[in-house]
Protein backbone atom coordinates (compact mmCIF):
# COMPACT_ATOMS: atom_id res chain seq x y z
CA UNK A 1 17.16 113.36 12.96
CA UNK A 2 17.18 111.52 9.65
CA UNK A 3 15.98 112.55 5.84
CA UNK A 4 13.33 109.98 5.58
CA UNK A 5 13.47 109.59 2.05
CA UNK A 6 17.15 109.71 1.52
CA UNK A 7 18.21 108.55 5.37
CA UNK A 8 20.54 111.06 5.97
CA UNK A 9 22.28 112.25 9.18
CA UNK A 10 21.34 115.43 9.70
CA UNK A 11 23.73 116.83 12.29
CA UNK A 12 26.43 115.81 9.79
CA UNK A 13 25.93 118.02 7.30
CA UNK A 14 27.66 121.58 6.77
CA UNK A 15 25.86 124.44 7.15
CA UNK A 16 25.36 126.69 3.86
CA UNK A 17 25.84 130.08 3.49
CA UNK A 18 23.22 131.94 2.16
CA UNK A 19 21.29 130.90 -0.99
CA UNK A 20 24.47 128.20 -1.41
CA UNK A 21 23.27 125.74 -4.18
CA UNK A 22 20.30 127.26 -4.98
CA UNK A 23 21.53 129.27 -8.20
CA UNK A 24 21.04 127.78 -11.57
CA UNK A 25 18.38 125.78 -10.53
CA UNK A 26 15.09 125.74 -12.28
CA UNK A 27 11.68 127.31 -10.95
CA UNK A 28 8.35 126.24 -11.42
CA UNK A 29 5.46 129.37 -11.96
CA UNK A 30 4.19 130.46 -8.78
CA UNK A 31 5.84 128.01 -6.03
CA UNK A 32 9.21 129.05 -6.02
CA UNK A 33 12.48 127.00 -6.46
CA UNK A 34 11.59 123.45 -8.35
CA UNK A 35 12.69 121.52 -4.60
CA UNK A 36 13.12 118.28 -7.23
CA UNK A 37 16.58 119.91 -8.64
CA UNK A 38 17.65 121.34 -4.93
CA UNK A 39 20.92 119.63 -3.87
CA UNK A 40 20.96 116.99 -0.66
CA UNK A 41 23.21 119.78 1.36
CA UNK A 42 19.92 122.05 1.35
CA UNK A 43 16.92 119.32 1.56
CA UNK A 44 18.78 117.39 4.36
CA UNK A 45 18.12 120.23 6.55
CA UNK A 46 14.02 119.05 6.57
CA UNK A 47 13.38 116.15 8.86
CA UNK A 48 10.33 115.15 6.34
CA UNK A 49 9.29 115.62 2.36
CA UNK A 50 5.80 116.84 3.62
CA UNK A 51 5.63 120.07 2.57
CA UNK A 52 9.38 120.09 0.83
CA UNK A 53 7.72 122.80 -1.72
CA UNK A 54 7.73 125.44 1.20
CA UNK A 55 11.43 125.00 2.17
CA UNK A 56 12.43 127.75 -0.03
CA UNK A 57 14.80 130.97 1.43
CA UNK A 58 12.89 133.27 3.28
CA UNK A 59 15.17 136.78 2.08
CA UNK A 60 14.04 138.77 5.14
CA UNK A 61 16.79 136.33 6.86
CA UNK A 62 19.28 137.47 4.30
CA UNK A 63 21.02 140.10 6.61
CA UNK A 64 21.80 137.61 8.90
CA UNK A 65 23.90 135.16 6.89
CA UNK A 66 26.97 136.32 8.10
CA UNK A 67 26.60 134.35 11.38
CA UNK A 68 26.32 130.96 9.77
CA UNK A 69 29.20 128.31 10.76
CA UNK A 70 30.90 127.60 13.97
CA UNK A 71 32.05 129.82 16.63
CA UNK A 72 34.29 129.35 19.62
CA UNK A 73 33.38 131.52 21.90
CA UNK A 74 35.22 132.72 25.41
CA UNK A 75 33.63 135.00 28.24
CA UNK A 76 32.23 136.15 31.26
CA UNK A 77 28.90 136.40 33.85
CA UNK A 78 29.03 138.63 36.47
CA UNK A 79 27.22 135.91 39.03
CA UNK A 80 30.56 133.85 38.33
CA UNK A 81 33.49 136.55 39.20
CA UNK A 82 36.97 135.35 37.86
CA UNK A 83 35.67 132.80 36.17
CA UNK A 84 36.38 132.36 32.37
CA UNK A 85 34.04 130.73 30.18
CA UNK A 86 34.42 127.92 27.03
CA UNK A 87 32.26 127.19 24.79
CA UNK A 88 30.98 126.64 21.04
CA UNK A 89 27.92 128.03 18.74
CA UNK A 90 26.85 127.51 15.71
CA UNK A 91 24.50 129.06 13.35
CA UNK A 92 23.02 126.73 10.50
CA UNK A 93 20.09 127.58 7.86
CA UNK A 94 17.28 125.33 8.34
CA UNK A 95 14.27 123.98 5.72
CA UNK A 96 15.47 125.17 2.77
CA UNK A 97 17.45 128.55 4.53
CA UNK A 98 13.41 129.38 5.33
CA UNK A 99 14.77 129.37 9.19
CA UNK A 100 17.71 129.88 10.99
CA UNK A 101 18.82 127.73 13.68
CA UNK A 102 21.44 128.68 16.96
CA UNK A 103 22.65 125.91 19.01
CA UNK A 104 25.16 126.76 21.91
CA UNK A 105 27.15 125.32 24.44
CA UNK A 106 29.10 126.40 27.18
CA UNK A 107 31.80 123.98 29.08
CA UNK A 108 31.09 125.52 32.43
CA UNK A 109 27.96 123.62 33.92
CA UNK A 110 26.29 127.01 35.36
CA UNK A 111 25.43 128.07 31.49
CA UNK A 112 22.90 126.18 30.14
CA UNK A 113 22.89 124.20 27.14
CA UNK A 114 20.39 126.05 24.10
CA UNK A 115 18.91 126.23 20.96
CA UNK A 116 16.80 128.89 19.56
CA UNK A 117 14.96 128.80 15.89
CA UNK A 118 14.82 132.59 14.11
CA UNK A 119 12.18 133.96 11.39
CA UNK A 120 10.22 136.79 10.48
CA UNK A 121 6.51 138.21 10.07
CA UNK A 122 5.86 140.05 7.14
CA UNK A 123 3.54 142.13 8.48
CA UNK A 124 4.96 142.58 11.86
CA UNK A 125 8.31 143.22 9.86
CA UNK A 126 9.66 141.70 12.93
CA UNK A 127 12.02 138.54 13.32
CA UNK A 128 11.81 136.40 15.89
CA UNK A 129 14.05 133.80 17.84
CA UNK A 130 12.44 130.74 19.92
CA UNK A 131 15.06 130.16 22.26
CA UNK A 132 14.66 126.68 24.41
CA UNK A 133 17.47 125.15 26.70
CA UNK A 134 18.58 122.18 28.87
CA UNK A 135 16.63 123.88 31.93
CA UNK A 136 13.04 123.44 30.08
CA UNK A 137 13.13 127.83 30.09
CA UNK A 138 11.87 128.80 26.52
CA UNK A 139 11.79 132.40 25.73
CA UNK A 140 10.82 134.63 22.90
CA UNK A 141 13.25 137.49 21.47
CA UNK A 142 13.28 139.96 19.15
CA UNK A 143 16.40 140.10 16.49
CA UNK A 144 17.52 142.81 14.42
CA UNK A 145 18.10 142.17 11.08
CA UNK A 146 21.46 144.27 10.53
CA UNK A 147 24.52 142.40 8.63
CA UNK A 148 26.69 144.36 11.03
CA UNK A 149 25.91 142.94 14.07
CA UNK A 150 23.88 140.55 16.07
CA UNK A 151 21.01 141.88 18.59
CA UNK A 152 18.46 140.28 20.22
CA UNK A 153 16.43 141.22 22.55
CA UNK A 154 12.96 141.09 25.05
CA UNK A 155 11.01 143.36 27.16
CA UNK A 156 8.97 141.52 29.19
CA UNK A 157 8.36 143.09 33.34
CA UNK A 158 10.06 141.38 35.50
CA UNK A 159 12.87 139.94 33.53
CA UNK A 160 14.01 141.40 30.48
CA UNK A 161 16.98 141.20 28.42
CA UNK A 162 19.36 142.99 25.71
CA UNK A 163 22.27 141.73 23.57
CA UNK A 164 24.69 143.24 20.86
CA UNK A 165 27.45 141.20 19.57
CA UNK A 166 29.46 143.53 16.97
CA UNK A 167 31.50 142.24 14.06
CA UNK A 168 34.77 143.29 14.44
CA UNK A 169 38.41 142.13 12.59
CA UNK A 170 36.32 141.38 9.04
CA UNK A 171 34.06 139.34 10.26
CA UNK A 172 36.03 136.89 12.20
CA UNK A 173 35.19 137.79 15.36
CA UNK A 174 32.05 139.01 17.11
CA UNK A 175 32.02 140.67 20.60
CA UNK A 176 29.31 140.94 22.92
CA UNK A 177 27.60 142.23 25.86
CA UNK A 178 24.57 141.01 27.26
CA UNK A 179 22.20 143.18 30.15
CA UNK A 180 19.56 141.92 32.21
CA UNK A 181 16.44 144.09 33.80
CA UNK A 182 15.27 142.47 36.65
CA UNK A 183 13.54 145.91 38.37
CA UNK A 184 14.13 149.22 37.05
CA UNK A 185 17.63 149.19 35.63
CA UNK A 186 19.43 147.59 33.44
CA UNK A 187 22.76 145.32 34.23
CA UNK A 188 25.52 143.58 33.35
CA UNK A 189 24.44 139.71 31.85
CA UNK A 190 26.56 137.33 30.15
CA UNK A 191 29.55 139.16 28.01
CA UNK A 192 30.76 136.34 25.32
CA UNK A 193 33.42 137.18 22.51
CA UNK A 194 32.59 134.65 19.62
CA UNK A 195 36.01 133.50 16.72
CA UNK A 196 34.87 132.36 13.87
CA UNK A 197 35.76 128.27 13.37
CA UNK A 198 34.49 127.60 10.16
């Protein structure tokens, strides 16, 4: 995906931490951050300038800045016993910071390939993730917004799932468990311990 106005590879760029570049820079009354002063490391994030006034930071996302960057992440699924798993995540704002965006990999061909979008309702005072992967499944989840830890989850019969991944050694490591409810109890899913890259 490209900037159109400024032609700009997007998968090149670094993701920015929360609110990075934004400070110092001049607002116009009523419509947020002027988007005319915003640096190219936060407008190269939209694939379009339609509607470039809207890609502000949405702060309800604020508690989950901590997982931005790259993660290498190493684990295990129960339906694969003795097998260890490889892979890489990362977490980049998109549109301004108005969205965050997950994209995952895992070396192992039986874990799919994904990408899930997060962001809130105000009135639901819920956030959501849009997950999507190389299978053609898309599912909808429900994220906490704790800076502590990352949890997602669904309740949906039939097939639901759970997922904590705590913070642990100052933030450079997360590990996490996942559980799956297929019937009426819960168990284990994918377990993935993620190390921080950059």
């Amino acid at each position: 995906m490209r900037l159109v106005s400024r032609r700009v590879n997007v998968d090149r760029v670094r993701p920015q931490p929360y609110g990075s570049g934004l400070q110092g820079h001049s607002r116009r009354a009523g419509s947020g951050y002027d988007q005319s002063t915003l640096p190219l490391s936060v407008l190269c994030r939209m694939t379009t300038t339609i509607g470039y006034e809207a890609a502000i930071p949405n702060p309800a996302l604020a508690p989950l800045s901590f997982l931005v960057g790259e993660w290498r992440t190493e684990g295990s699924h129960p339906k694969l016993p003795g097998k260890a798993l490889h892979g890489r995540t990362s977490f980049a704002w998109s549109d301004g910071v108005a969205f965050l965006v997950m994209r995952s990999e895992i070396d192992e061909p039986e874990i799919p390939s994904g990408i899930a979008i997060s962001g809130t309702d105000d009135d639901a005072k819920e956030c959501s993730m849009l997950y999507f992967d190389e299978r053609g499944v898309s599912r909808r989840y429900i994220v906490a917004l704790r800076s502590d830890q990352w949890q997602w989850w669904r309740n949906t019969p039939g097939f639901s799932q759970r997922f904590t991944a705590e913070l642990v050694d100052g933030g450079t490591r997360m590990v996490g468990h996942g559980e799956l409810n297929q019937g009426d109890c819960w168990e284990p899913d994918l377990q993935l311990t993620y190390t921080r890259l950059a």
